[in-house]
C-alpha atoms as a PDB file:
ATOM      1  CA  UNK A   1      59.411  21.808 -34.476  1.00  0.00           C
ATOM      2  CA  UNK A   2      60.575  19.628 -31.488  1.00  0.00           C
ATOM      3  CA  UNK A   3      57.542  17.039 -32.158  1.00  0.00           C
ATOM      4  CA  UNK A   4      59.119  16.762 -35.908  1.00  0.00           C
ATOM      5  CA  UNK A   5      62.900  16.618 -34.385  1.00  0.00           C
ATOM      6  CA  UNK A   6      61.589  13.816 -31.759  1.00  0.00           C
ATOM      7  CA  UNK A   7      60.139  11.826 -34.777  1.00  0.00           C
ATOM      8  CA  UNK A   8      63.262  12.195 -36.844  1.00  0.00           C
ATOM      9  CA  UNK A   9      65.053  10.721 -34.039  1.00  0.00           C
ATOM     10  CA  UNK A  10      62.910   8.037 -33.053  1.00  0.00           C
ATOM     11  CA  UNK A  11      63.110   6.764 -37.010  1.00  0.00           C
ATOM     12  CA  UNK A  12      66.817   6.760 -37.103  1.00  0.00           C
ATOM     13  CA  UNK A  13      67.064   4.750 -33.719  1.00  0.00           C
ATOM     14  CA  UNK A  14      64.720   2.632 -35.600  1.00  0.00           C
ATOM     15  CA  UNK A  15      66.758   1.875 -38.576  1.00  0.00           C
ATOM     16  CA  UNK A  16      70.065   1.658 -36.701  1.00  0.00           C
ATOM     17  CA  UNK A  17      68.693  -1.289 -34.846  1.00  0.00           C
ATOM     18  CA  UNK A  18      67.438  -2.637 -37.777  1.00  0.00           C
ATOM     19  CA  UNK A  19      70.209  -2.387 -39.896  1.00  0.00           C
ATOM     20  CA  UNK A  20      73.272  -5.158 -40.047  1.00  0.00           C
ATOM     21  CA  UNK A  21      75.711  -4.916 -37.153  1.00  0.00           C
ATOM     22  CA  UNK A  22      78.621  -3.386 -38.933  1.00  0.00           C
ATOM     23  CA  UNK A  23      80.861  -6.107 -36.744  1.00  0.00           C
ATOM     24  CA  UNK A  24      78.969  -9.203 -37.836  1.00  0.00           C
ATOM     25  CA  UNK A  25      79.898 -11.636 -40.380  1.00  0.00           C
ATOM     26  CA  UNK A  26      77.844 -14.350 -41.970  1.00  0.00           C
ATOM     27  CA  UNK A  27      79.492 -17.701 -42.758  1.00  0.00           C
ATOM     28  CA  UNK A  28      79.588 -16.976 -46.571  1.00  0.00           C
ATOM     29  CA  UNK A  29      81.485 -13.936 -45.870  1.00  0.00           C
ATOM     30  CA  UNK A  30      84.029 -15.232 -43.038  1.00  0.00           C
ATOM     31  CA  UNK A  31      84.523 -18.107 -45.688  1.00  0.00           C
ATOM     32  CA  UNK A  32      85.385 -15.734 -48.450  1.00  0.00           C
ATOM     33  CA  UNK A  33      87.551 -13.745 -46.664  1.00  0.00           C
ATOM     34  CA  UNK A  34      89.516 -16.860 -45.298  1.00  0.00           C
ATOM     35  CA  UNK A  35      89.777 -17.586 -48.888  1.00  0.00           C
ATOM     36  CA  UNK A  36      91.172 -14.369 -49.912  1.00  0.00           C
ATOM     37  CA  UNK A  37      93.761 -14.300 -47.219  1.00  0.00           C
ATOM     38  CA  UNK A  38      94.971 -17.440 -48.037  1.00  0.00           C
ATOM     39  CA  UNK A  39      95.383 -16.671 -51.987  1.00  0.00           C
ATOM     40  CA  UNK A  40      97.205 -13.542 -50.873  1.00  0.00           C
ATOM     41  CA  UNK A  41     100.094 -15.514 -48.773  1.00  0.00           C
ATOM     42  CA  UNK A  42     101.405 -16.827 -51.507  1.00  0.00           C
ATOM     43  CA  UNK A  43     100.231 -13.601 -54.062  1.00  0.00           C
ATOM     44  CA  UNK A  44     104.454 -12.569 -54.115  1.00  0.00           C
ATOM     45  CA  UNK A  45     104.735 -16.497 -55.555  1.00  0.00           C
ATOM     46  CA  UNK A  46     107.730 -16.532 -58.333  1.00  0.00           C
ATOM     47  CA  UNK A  47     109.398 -19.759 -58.080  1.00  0.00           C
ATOM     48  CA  UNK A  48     107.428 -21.760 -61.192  1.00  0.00           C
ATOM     49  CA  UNK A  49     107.877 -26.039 -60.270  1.00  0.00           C
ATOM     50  CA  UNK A  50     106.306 -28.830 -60.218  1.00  0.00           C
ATOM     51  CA  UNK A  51     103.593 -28.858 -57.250  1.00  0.00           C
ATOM     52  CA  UNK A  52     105.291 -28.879 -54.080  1.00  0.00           C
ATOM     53  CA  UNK A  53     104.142 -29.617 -50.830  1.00  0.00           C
ATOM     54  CA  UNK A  54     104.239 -26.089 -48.339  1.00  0.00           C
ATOM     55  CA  UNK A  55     103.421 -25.450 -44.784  1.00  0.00           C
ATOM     56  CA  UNK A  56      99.832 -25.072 -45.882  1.00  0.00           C
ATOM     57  CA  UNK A  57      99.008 -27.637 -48.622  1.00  0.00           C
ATOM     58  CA  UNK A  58     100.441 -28.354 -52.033  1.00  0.00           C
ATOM     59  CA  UNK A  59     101.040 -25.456 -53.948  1.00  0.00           C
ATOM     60  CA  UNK A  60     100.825 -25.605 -57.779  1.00  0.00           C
ATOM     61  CA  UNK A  61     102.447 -22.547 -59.577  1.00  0.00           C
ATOM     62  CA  UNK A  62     102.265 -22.060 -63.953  1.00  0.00           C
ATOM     63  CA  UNK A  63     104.268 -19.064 -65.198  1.00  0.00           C
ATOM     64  CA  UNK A  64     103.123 -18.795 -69.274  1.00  0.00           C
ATOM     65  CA  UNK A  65     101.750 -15.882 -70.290  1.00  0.00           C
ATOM     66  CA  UNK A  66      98.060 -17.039 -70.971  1.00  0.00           C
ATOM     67  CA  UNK A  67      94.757 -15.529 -70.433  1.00  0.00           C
ATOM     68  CA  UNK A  68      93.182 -17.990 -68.374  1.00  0.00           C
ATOM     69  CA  UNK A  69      94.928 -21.125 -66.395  1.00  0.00           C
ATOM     70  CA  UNK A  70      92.443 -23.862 -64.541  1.00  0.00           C
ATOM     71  CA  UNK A  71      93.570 -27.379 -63.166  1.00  0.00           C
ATOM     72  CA  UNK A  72      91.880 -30.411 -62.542  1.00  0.00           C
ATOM     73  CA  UNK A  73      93.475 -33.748 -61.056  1.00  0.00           C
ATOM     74  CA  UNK A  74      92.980 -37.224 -59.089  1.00  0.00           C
ATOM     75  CA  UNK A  75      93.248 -35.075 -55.625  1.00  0.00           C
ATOM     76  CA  UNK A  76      89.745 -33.193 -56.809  1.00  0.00           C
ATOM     77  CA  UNK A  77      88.582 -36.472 -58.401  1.00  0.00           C
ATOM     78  CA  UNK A  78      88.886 -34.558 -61.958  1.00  0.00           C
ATOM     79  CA  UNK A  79      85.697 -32.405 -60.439  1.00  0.00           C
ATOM     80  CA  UNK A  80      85.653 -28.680 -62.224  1.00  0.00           C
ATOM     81  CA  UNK A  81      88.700 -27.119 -63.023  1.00  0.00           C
ATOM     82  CA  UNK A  82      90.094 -24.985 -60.280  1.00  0.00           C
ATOM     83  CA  UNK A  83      91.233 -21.256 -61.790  1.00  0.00           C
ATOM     84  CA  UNK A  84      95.154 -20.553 -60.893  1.00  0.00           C
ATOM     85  CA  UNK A  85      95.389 -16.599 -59.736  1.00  0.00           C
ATOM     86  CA  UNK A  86      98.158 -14.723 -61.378  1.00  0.00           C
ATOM     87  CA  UNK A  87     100.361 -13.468 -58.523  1.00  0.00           C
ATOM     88  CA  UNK A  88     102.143  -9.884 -58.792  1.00  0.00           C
ATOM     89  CA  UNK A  89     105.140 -11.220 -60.434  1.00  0.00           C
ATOM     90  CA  UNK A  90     102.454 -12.767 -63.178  1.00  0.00           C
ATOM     91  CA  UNK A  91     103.249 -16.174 -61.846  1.00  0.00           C
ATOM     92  CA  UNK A  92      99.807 -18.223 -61.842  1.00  0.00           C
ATOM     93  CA  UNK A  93      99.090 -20.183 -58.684  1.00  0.00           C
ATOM     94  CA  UNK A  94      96.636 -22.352 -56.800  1.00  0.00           C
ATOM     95  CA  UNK A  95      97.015 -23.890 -52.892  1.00  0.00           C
ATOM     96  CA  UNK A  96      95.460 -26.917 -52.457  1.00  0.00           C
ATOM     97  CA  UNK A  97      94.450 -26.959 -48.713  1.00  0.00           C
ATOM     98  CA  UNK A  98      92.811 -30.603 -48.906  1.00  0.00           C
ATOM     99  CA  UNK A  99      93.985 -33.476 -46.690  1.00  0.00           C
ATOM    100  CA  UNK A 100      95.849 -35.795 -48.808  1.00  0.00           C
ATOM    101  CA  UNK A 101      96.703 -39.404 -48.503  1.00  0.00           C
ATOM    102  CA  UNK A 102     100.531 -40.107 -49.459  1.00  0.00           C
ATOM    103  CA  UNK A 103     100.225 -41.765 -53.098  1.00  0.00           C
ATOM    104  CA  UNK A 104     100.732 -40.698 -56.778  1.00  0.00           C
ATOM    105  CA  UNK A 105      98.446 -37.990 -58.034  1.00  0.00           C
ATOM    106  CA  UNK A 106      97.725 -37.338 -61.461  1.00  0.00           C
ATOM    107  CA  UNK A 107      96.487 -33.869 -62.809  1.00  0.00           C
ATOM    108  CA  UNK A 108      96.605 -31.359 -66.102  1.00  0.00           C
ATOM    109  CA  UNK A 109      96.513 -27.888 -66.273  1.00  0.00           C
ATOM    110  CA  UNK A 110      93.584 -26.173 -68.895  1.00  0.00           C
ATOM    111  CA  UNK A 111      94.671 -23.163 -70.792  1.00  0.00           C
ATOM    112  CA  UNK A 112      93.083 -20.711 -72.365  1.00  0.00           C
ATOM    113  CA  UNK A 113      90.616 -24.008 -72.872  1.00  0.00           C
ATOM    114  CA  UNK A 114      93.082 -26.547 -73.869  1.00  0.00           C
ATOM    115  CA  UNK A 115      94.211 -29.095 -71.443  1.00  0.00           C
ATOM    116  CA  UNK A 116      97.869 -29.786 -71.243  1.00  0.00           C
ATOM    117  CA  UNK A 117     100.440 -31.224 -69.379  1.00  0.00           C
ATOM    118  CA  UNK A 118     102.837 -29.191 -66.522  1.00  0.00           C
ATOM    119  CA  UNK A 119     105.467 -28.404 -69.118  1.00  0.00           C
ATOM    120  CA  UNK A 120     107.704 -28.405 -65.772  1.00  0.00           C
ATOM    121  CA  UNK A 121     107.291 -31.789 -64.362  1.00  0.00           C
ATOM    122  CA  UNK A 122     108.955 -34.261 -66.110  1.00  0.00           C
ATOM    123  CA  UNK A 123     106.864 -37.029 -64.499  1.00  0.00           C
ATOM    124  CA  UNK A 124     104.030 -38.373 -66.832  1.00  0.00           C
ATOM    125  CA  UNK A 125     102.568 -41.738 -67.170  1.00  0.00           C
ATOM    126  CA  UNK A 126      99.481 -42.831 -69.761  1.00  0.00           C
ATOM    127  CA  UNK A 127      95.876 -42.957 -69.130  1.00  0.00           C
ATOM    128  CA  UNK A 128      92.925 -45.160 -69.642  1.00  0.00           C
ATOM    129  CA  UNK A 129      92.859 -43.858 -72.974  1.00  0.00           C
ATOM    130  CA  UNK A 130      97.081 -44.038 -73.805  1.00  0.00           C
ATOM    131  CA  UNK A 131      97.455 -40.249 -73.160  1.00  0.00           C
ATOM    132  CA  UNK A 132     100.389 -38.754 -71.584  1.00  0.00           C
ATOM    133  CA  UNK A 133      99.686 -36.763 -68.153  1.00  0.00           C
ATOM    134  CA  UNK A 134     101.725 -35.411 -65.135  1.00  0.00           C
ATOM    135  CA  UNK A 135     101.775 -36.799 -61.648  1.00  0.00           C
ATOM    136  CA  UNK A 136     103.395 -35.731 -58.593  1.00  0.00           C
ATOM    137  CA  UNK A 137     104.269 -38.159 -55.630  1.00  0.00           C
ATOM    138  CA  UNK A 138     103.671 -37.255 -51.777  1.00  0.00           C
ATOM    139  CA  UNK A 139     106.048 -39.113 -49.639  1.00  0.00           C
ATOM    140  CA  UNK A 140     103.203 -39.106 -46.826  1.00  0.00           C
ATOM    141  CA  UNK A 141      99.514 -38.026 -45.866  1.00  0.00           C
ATOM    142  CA  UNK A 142      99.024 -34.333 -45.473  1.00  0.00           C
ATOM    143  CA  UNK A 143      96.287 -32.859 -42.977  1.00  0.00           C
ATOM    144  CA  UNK A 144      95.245 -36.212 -42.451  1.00  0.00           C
ATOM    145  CA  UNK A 145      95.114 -37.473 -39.023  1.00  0.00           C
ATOM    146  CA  UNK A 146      93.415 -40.193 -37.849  1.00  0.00           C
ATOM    147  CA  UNK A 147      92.915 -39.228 -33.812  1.00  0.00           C
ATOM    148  CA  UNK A 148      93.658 -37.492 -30.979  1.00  0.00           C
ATOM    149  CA  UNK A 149      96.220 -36.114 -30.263  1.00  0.00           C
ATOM    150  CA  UNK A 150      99.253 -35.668 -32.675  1.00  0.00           C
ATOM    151  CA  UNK A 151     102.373 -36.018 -31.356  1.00  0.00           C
ATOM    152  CA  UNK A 152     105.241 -33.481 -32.811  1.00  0.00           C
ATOM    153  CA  UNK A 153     109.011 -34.380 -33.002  1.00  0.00           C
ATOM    154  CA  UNK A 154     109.379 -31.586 -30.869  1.00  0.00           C
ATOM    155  CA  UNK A 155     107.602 -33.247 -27.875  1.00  0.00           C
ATOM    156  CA  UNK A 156     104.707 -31.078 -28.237  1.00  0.00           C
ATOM    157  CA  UNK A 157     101.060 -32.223 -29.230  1.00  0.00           C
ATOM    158  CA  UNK A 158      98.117 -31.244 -31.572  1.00  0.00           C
ATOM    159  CA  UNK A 159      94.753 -31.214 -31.310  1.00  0.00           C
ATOM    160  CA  UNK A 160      92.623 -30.728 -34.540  1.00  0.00           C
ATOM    161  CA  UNK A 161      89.129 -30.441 -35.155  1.00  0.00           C
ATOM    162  CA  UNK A 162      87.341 -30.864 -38.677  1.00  0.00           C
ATOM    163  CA  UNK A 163      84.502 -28.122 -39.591  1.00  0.00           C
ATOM    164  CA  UNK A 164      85.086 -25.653 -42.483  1.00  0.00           C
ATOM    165  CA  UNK A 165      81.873 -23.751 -41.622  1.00  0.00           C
ATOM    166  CA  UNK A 166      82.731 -22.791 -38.068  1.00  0.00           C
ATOM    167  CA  UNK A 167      83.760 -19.249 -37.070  1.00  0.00           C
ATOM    168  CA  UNK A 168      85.708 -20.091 -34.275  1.00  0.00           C
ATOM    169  CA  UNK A 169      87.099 -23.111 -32.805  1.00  0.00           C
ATOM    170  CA  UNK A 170      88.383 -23.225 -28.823  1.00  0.00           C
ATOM    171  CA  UNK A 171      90.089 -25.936 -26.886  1.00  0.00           C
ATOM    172  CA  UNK A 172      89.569 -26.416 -23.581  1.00  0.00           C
ATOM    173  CA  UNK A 173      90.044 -29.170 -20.895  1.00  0.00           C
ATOM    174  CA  UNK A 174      90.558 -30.048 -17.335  1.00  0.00           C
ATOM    175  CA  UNK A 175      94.018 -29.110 -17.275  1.00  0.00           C
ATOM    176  CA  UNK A 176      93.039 -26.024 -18.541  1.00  0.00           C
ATOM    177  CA  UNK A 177      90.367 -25.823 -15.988  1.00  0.00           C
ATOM    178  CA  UNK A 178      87.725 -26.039 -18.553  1.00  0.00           C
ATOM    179  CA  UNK A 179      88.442 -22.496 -20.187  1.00  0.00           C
ATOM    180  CA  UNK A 180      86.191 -21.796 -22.999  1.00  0.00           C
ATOM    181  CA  UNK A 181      87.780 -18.678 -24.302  1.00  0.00           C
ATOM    182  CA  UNK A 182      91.372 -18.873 -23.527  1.00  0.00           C
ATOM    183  CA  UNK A 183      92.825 -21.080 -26.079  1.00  0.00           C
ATOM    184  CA  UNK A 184      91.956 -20.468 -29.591  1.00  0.00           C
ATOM    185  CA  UNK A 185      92.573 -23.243 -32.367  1.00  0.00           C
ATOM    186  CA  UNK A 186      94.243 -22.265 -35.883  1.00  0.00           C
ATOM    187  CA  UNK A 187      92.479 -22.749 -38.978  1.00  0.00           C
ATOM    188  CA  UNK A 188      94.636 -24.364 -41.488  1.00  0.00           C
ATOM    189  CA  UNK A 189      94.631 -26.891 -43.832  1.00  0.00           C
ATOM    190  CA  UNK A 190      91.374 -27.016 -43.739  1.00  0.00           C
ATOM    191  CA  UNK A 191      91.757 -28.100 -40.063  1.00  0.00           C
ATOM    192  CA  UNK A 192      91.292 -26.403 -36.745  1.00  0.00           C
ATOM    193  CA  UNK A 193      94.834 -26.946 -34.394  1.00  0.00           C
ATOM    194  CA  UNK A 194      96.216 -26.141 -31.844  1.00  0.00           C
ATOM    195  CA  UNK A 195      99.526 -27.379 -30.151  1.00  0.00           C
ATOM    196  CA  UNK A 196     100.724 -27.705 -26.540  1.00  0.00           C
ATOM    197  CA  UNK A 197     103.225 -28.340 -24.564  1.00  0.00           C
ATOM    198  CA  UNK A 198     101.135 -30.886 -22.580  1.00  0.00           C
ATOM    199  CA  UNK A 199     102.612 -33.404 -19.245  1.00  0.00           C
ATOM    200  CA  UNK A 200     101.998 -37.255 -19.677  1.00  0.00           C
ATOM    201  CA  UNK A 201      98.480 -38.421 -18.172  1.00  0.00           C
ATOM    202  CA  UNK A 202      94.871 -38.223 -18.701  1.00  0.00           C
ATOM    203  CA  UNK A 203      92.672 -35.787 -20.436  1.00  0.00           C
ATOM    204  CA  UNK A 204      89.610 -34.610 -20.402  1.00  0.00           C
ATOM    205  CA  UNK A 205      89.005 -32.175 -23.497  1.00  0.00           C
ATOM    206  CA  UNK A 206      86.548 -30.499 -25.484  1.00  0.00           C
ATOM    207  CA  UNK A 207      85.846 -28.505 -28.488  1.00  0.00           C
ATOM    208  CA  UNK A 208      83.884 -25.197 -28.217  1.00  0.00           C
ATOM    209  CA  UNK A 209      82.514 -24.608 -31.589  1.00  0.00           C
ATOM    210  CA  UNK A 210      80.769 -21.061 -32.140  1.00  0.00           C
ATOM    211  CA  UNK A 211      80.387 -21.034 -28.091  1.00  0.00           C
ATOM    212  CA  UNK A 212      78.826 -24.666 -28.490  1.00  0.00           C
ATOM    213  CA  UNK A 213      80.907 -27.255 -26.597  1.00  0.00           C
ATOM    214  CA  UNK A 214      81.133 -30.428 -28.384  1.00  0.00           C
ATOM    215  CA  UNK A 215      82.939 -33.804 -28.098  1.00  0.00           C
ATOM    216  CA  UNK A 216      86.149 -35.165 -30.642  1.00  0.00           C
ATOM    217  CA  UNK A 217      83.709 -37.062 -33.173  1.00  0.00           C
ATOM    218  CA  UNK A 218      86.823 -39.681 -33.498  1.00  0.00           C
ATOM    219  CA  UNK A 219      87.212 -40.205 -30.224  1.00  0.00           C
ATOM    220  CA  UNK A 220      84.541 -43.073 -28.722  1.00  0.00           C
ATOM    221  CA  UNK A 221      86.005 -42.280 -25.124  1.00  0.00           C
ATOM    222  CA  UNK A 222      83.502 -40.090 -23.840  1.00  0.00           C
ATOM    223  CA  UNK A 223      82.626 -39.434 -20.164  1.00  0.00           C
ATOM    224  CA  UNK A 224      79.798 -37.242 -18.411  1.00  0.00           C
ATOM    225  CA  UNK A 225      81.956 -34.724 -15.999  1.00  0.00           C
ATOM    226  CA  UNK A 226      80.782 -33.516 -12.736  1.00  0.00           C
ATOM    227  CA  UNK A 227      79.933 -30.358 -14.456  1.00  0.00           C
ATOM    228  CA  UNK A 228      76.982 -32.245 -16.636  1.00  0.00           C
ATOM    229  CA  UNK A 229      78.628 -32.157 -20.025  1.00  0.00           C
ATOM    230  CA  UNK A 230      80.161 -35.019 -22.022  1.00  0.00           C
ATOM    231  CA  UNK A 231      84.377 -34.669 -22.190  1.00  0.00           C
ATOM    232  CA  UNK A 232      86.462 -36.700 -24.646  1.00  0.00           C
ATOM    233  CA  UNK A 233      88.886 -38.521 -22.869  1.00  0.00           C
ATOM    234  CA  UNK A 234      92.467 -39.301 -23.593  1.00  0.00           C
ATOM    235  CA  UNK A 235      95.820 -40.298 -22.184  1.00  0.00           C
ATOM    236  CA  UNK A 236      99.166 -38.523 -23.683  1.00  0.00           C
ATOM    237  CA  UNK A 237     102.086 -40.804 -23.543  1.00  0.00           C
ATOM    238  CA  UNK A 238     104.923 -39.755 -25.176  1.00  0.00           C
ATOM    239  CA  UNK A 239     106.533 -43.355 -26.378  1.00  0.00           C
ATOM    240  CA  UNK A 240     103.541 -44.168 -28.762  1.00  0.00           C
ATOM    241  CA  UNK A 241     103.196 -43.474 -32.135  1.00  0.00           C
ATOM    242  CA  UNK A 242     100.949 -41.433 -34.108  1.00  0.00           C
ATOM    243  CA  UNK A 243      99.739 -44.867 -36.065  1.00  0.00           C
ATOM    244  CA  UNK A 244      98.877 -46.094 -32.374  1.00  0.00           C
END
């Protein structure tokens, strides 16, 4: 009886440490769950316009009662329709979380398999092939940056980092004694930020991707530390520009 019990055991310590790790996550799934959580901050959506540009993106919103809504547009270079969720107040919706140059954009929304124009947008110019279609117009680029670092109106700075298949993004740097865990970037926009309140002067930084350290791919200054690594390297002065 204990020789059986003792086997028993032995094969359930076997398939516990075989089996997935309950905590871990694979790309695919972190992905679709980033996904989901974005849809739902905007699932209580029940102002219908013309797309608008939010905190997050631009946010396209159709309210007729149809089975199925999809949209398609220059800022998705008329790739496959994107399907619009219905939000709770049956308000459909879609975020675009792309970085967008400022411009005119033209798109159409496809219901229940019939492309149309947004009967809420007033703005509509003719095609190649002297068809009416909606546009909308942003004023200037969103989640488009061209370097390191951003400087706010607020005298603050960002730092972002591209990657949509990392899990986690920190910042670190020498005035942040090289801390690999302490300062986490945001995803958003389909960017990884973060933003400090940082003094004038030089900077040494780095991106820890995953626990990998790696250097700002847009930034050619790169120096080999004392510590063996390569830093980025830049100097934050207030009085220039973000087109500097």
């Amino acid at each position: 009886m204990k020789k059986t019990l003792f086997l028993i055991l032995i094969i359930m310590l076997i398939s516990i440490s075989c089996g997935k790790d309950p905590n871990s996550e694979t790309i695919e799934e972190y992905e679709a769950r980033m996904k989901k959580l974005e849809l739902l901050k905007y699932y209580n959506v029940q102002e219908v316009s013309a797309p608008r540009v939010v905190d997050d993106g631009v946010l396209f919103t159709f309210a007729e009662n149809y089975d199925s809504v999809e949209i398609s547009g220059d800022f998705n270079f008329w790739e496959d329709s994107i399907q619009l969720v219905k939000s709770t107040y049956g308000v459909y919706y879609y975020l675009w979380q792309g970085p967008l140059r400022a411009g005119k954009y033209l798109y159409r929304y496809r219901v229940n398999g019939v492309w149309i124009n947004d009967p809420l947008n007033t703005n509509v110019e003719y095609d190649n092939n002297n068809q009416e279609i909606s546009y909308f117009v942003l004023d200037k680029d969103i989640g488009f940056f061209n370097k390191n670092p951003v400087y706010n109106d607020n005298g603050t700075v960002t730092f972002f980092y591209s990657n949509s298949n990392a899990k986690e993004v920190m910042f670190t740097s020498d005035k942040l004694a090289f801390d690999s865990l302490r300062y986490p970037m945001t995803y958003s926009n389909n960017l990884w930020v973060i933003t400090l309140i940082a003094e004038p002067g030089a900077y040494y930084y780095n991106f820890v991707v995953d626990r990998v350290w790696e250097i700002d791919p847009l930034n050619m200054n790169v120096y080999k530390g004392n510590d063996g690594r390569l830093h980025s390297y830049t100097f934050i002065n207030y009085n220039q520009t973000n087109n500097n």
